[in-house]
Each structure stands twice: as C-alpha cells, then as structure tokens.
N, C-alpha and C. Protein backbone atom coordinates (compact mmCIF):
# COMPACT_ATOMS: atom_id res chain seq x y z
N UNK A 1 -1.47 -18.79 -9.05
CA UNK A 1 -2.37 -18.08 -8.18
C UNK A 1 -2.86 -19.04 -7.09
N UNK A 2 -2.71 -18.64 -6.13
CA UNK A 2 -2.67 -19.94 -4.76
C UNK A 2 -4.03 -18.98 -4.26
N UNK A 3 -4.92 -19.87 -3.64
CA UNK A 3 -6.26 -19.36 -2.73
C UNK A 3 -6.25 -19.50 -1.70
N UNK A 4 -6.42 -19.15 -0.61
CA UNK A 4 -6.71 -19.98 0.58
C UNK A 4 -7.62 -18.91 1.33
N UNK A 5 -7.99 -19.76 2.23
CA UNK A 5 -8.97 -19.45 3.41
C UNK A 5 -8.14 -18.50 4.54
N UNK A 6 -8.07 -17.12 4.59
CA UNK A 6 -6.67 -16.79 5.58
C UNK A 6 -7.46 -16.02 6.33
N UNK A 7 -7.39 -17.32 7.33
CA UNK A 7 -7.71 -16.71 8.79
C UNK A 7 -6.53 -16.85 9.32
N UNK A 8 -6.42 -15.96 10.71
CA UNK A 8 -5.28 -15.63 11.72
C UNK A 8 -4.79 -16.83 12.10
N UNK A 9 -5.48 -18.30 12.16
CA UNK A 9 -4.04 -19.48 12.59
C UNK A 9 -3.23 -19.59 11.31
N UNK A 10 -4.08 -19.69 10.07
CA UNK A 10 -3.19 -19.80 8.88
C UNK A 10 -2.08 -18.96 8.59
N UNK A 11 -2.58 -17.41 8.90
CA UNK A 11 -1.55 -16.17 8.67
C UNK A 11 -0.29 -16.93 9.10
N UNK A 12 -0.27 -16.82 10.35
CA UNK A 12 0.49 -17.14 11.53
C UNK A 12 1.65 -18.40 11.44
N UNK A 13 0.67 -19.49 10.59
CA UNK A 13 1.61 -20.68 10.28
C UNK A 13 2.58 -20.24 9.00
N UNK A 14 2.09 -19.30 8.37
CA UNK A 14 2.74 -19.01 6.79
C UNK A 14 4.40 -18.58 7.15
N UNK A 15 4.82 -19.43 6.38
CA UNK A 15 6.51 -18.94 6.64
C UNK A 15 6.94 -18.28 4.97
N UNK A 16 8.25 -17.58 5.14
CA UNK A 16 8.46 -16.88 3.74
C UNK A 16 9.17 -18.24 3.04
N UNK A 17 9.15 -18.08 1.75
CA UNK A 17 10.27 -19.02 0.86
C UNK A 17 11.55 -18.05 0.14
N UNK A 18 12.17 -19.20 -0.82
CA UNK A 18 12.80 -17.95 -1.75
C UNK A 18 12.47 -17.03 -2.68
N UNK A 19 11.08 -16.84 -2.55
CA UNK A 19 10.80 -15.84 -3.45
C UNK A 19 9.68 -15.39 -3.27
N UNK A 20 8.88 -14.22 -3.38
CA UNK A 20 7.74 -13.56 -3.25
C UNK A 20 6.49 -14.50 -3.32
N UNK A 21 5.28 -14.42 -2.00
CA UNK A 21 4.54 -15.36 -3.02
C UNK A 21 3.21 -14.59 -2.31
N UNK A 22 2.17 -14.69 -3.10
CA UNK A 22 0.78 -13.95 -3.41
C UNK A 22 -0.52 -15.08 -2.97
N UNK A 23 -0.97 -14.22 -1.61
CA UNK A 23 -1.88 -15.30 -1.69
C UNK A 23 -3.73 -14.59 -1.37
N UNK A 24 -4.50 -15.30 -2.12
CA UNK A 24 -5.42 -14.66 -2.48
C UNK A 24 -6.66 -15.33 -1.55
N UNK A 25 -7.81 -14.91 -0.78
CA UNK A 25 -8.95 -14.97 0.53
C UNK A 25 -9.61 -15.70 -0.48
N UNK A 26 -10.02 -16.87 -0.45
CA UNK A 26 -11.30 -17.67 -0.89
C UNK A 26 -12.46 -17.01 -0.88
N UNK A 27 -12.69 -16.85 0.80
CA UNK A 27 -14.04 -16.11 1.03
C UNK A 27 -14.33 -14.57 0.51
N UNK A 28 -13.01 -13.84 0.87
CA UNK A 28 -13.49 -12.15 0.32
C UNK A 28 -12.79 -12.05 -0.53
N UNK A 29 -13.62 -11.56 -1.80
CA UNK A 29 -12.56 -11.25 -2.89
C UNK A 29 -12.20 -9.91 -2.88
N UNK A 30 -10.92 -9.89 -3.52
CA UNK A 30 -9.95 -8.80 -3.35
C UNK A 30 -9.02 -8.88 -2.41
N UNK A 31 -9.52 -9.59 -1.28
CA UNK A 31 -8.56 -9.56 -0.20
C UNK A 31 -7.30 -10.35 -0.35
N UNK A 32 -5.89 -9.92 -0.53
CA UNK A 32 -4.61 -10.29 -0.87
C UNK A 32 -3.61 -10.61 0.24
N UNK A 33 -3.06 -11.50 0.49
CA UNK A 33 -2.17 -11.30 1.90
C UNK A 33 -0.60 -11.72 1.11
N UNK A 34 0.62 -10.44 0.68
CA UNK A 34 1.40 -10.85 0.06
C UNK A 34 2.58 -11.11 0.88
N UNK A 35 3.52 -12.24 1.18
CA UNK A 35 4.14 -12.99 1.88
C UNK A 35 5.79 -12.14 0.96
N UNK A 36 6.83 -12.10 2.06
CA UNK A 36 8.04 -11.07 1.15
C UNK A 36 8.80 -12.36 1.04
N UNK A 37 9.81 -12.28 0.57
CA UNK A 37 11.22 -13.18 0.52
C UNK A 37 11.25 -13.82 2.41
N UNK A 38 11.75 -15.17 2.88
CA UNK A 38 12.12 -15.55 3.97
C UNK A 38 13.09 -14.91 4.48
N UNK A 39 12.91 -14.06 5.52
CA UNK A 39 13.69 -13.31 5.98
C UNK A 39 14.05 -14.48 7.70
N UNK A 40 15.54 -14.32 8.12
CA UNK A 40 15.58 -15.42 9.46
C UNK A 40 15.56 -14.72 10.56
N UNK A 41 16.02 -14.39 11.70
CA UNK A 41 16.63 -13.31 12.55
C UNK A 41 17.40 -14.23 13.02
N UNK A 42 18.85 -13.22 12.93
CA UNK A 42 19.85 -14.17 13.29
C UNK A 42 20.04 -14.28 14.88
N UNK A 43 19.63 -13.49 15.91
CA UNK A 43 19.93 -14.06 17.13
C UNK A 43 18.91 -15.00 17.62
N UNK A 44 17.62 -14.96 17.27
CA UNK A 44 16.57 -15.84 17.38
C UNK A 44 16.34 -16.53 16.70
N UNK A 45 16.76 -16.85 15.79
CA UNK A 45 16.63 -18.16 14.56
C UNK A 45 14.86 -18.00 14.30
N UNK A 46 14.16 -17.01 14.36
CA UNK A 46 12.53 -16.91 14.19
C UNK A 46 12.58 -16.31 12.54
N UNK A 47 11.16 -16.84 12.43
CA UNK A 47 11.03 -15.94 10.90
C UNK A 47 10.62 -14.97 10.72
N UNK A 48 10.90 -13.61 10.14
CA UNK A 48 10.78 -12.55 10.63
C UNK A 48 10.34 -11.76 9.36
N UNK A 49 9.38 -12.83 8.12
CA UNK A 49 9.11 -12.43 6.81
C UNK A 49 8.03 -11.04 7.21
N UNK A 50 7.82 -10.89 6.31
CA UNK A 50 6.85 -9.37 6.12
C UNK A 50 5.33 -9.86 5.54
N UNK A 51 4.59 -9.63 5.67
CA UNK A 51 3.14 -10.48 5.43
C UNK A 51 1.98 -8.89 5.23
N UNK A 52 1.79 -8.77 4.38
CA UNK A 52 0.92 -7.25 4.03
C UNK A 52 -0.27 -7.70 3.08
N UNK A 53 -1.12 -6.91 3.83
CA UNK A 53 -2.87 -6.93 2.93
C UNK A 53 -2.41 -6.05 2.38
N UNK A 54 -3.30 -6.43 0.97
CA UNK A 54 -3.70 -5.40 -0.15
C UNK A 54 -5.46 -5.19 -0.45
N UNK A 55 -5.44 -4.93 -1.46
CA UNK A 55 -6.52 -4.80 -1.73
C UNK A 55 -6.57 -4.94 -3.65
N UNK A 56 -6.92 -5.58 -4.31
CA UNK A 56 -6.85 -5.53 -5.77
C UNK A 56 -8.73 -5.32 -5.87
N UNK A 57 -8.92 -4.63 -6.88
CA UNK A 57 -9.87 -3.57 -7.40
C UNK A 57 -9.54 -3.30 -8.96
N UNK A 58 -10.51 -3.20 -9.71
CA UNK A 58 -10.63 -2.31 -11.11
C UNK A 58 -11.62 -1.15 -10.70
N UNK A 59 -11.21 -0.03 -11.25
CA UNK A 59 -11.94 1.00 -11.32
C UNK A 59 -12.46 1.13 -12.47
N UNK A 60 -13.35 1.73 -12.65
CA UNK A 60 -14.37 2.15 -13.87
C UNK A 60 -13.15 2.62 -14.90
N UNK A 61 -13.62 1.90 -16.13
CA UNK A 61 -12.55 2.38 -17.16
C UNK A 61 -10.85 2.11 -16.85
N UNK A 62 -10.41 1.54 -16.26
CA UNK A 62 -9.18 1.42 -15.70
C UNK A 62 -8.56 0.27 -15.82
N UNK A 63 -6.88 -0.26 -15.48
CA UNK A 63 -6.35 -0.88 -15.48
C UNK A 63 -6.75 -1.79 -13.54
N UNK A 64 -6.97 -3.18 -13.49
CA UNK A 64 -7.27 -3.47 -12.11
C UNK A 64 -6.01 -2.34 -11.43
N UNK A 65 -6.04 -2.45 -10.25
CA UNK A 65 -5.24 -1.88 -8.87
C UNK A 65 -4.95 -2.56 -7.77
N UNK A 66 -3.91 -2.62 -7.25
CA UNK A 66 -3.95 -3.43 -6.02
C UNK A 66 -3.79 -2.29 -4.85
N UNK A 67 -4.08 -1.87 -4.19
CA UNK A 67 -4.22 -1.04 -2.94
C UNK A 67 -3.72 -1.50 -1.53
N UNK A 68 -2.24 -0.91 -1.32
CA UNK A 68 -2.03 -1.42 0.09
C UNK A 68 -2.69 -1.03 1.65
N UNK A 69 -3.08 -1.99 2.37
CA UNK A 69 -4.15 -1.91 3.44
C UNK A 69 -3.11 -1.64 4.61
N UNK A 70 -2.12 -2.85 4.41
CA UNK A 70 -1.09 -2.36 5.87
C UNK A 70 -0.30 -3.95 6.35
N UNK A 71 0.41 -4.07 7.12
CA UNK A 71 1.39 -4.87 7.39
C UNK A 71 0.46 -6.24 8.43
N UNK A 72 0.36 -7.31 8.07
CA UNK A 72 -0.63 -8.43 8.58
C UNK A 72 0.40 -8.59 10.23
N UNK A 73 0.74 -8.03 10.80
CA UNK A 73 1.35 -7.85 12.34
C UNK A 73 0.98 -7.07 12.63
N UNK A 74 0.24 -5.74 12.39
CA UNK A 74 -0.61 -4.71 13.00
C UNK A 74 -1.91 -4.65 12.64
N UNK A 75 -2.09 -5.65 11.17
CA UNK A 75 -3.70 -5.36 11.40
C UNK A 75 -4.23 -6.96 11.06
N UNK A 76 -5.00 -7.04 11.40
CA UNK A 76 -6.28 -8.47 11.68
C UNK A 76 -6.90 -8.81 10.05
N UNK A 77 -6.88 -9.70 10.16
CA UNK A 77 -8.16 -9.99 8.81
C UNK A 77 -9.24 -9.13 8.58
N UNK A 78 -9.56 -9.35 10.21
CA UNK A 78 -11.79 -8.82 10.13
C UNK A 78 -11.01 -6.84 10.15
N UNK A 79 -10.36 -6.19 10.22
CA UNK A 79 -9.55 -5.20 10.46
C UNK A 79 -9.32 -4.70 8.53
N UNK A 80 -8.57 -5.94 8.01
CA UNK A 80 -8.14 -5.14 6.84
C UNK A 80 -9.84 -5.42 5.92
N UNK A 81 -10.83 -6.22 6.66
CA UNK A 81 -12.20 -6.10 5.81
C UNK A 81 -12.75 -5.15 6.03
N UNK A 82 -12.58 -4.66 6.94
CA UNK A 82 -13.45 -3.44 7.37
C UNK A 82 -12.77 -2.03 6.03
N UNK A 83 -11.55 -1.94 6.21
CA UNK A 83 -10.77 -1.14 5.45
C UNK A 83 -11.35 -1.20 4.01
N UNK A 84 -11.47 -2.85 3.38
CA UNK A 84 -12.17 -3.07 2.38
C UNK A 84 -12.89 -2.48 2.11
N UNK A 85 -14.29 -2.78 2.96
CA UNK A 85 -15.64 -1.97 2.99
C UNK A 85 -15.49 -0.68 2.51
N UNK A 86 -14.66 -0.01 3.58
CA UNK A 86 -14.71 1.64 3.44
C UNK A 86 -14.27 1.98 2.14
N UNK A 87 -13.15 1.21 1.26
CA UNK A 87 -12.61 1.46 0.06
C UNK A 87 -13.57 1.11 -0.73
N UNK A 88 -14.01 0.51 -0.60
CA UNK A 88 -15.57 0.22 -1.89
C UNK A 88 -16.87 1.29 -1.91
N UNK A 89 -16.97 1.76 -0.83
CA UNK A 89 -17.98 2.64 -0.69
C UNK A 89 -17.37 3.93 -0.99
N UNK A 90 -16.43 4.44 -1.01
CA UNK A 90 -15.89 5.59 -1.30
C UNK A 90 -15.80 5.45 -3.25
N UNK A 91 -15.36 4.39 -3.65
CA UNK A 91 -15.39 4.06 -4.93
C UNK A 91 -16.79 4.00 -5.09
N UNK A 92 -17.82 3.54 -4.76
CA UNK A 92 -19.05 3.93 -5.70
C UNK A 92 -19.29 5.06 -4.72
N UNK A 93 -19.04 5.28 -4.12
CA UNK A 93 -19.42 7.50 -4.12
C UNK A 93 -18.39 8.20 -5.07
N UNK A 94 -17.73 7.43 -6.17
CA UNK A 94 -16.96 7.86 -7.27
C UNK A 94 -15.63 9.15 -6.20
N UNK A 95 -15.23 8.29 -5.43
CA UNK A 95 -13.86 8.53 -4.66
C UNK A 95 -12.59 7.79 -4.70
N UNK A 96 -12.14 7.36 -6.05
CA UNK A 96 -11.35 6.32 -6.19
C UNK A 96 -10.02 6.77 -5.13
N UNK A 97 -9.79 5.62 -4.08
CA UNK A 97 -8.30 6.50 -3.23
C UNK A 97 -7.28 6.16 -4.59
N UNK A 98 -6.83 5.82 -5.26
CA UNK A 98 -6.27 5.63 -6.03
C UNK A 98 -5.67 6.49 -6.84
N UNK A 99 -6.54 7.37 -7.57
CA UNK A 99 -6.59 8.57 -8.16
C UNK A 99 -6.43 9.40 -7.32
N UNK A 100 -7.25 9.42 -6.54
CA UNK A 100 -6.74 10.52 -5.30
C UNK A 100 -5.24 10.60 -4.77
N UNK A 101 -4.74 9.59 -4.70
CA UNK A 101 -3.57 9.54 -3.98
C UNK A 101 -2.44 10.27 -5.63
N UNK A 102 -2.55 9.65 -6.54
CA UNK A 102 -2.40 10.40 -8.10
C UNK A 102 -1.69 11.93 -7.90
N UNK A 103 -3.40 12.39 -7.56
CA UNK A 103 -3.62 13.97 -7.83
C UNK A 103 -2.50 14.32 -6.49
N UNK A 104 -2.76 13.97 -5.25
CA UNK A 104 -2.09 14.45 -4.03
C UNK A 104 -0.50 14.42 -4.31
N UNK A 105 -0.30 13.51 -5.02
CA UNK A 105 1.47 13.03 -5.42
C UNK A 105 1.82 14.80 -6.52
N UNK A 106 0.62 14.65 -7.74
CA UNK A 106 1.12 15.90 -8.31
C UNK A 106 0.96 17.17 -8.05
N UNK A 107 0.55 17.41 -6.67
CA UNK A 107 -0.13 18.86 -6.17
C UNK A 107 1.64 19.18 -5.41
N UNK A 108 2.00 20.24 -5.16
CA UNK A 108 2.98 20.84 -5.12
C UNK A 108 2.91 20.77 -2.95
N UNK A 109 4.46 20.51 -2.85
CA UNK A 109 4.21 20.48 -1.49
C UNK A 109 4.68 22.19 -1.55
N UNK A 110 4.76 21.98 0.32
CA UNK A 110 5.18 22.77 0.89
C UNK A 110 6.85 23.48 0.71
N UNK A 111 7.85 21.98 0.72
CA UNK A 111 8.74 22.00 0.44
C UNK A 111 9.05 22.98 -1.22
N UNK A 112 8.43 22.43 -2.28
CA UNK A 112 8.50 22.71 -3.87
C UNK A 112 8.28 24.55 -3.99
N UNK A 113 7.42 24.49 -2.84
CA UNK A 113 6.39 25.63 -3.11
C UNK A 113 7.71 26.83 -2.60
N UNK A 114 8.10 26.82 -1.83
CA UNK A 114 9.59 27.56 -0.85
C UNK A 114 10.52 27.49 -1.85
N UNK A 115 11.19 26.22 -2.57
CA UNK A 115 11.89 25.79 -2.92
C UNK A 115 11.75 27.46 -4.46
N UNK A 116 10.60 27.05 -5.10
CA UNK A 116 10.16 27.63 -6.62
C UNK A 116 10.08 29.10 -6.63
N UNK A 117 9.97 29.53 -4.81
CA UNK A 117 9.92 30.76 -4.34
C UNK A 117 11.66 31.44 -4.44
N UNK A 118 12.49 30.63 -3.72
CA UNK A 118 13.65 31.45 -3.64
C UNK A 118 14.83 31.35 -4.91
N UNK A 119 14.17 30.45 -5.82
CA UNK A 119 14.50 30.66 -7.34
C UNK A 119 14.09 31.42 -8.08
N UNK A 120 12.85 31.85 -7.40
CA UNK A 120 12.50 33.43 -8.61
C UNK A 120 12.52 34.45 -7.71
N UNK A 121 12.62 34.63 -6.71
CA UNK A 121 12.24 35.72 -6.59
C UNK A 121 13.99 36.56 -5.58
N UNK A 122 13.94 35.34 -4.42
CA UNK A 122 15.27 35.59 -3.99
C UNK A 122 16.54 35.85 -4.50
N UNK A 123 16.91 34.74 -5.00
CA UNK A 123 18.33 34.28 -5.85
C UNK A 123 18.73 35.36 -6.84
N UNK A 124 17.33 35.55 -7.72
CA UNK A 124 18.21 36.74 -8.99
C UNK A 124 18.27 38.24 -8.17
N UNK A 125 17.59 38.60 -7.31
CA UNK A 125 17.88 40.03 -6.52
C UNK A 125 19.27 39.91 -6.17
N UNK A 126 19.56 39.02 -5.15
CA UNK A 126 20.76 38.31 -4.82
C UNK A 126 21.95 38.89 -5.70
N UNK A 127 22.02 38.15 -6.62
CA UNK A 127 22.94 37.55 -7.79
C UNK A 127 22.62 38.98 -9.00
N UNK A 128 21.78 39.85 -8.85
CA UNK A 128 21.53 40.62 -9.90
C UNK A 128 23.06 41.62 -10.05
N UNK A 129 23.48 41.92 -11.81
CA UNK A 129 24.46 42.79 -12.02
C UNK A 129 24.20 44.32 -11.66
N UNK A 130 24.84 45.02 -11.79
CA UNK A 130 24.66 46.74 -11.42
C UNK A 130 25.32 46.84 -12.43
C-alpha cells in the first residue's frame, strides 16, 4: 500500500510500470489514484498509461467499496474532492450510490421490456396452430 501526497505535479510525473499499481492521498482519505499497466504510444514514444480516481468507502453493514470518480486527464484532484464530498453526503442522507447503481442494473430496461413483450404476446399469435 504506497501513500502519497497527489497533487497535480506528482499525478503528472507518475509513469505506468509492469503491473497495476494503487496509490492512496495522504491528506484525503479515500481518495485513490489507480495507475493501469505502462502503456507507450508508438509514434510518440509518450506514456499514454490510464490514471483514474476512485473513491473507497464502507457502507453501514457492508463490505468496504471502491467507487469510480473518473479518468485523472479530465478531472483535477480539488474536482474528484468535490465529487467526494457529494458522495459522503448522499451516504449519510442514507443514499448509498452504490446500491443505487445495484437496484438501477436490476430494474428492467427499455430494451428487456420490448424484448419480454414480443415473446409473449407477438411471437405465439404469429406461430399459433389452427
């Protein structure tokens, strides 16, 4: 478990290695900045790794969580704290996004909903014997 202080010159200096590596904000806890495999670009010889905030959290009664915030090339430190904030306050207004996102995964889309329609009701009219 590596710590550091990750402000935007540090982000910036971080290059990928051969293998995944996890690095965790001294100052704000929870705040995660996870570094992907060293990726090169081959016409620019630049490093072109993937660098993403999370967010790790336990919820009441729960296994911890890590919560993705977004890709550290579109969003800022003081950016994915703010995000923080809002995720903590929604959790003690007992809004876990977590669970939420759960329930939204098992609620039936649009697609399922059409889909469950022309299996009962279309298809056997269709297909019915005389």
């Amino acid at each position: 478990m590596t710590k550091v202080y990750l402000i935007e010159s540090v982000i910036k200096k971080l290059r990928g290695s051969d293998k995944r590596q996890t690095l965790f904000d001294t100052k704000r806890s929870g705040l995660v900045l996870v570094l992907g495999k060293q990726k090169i670009d081959s016409t620019t010889g630049k490093d072109i790794t993937k660098k993403s905030w999370y967010f790790n959290y336990r919820p009441k009664n729960a296994e911890s969580t890590r919560l993705f915030i977004g890709q550290a090339e579109n969003i800022s430190r003081a950016a994915a704290i703010l995000r923080i904030r809002k995720i903590e306050n929604d959790i003690f207004n007992n809004e876990d996004p977590f669970t939420i996102k759960k329930k939204m995964e098992a609620e039936h889309t649009l697609e399922s909903l059409i889909n469950k329609f022309c299996e009962s009701v279309l298809l056997p009219s269709t297909y019915s014997a005389k």
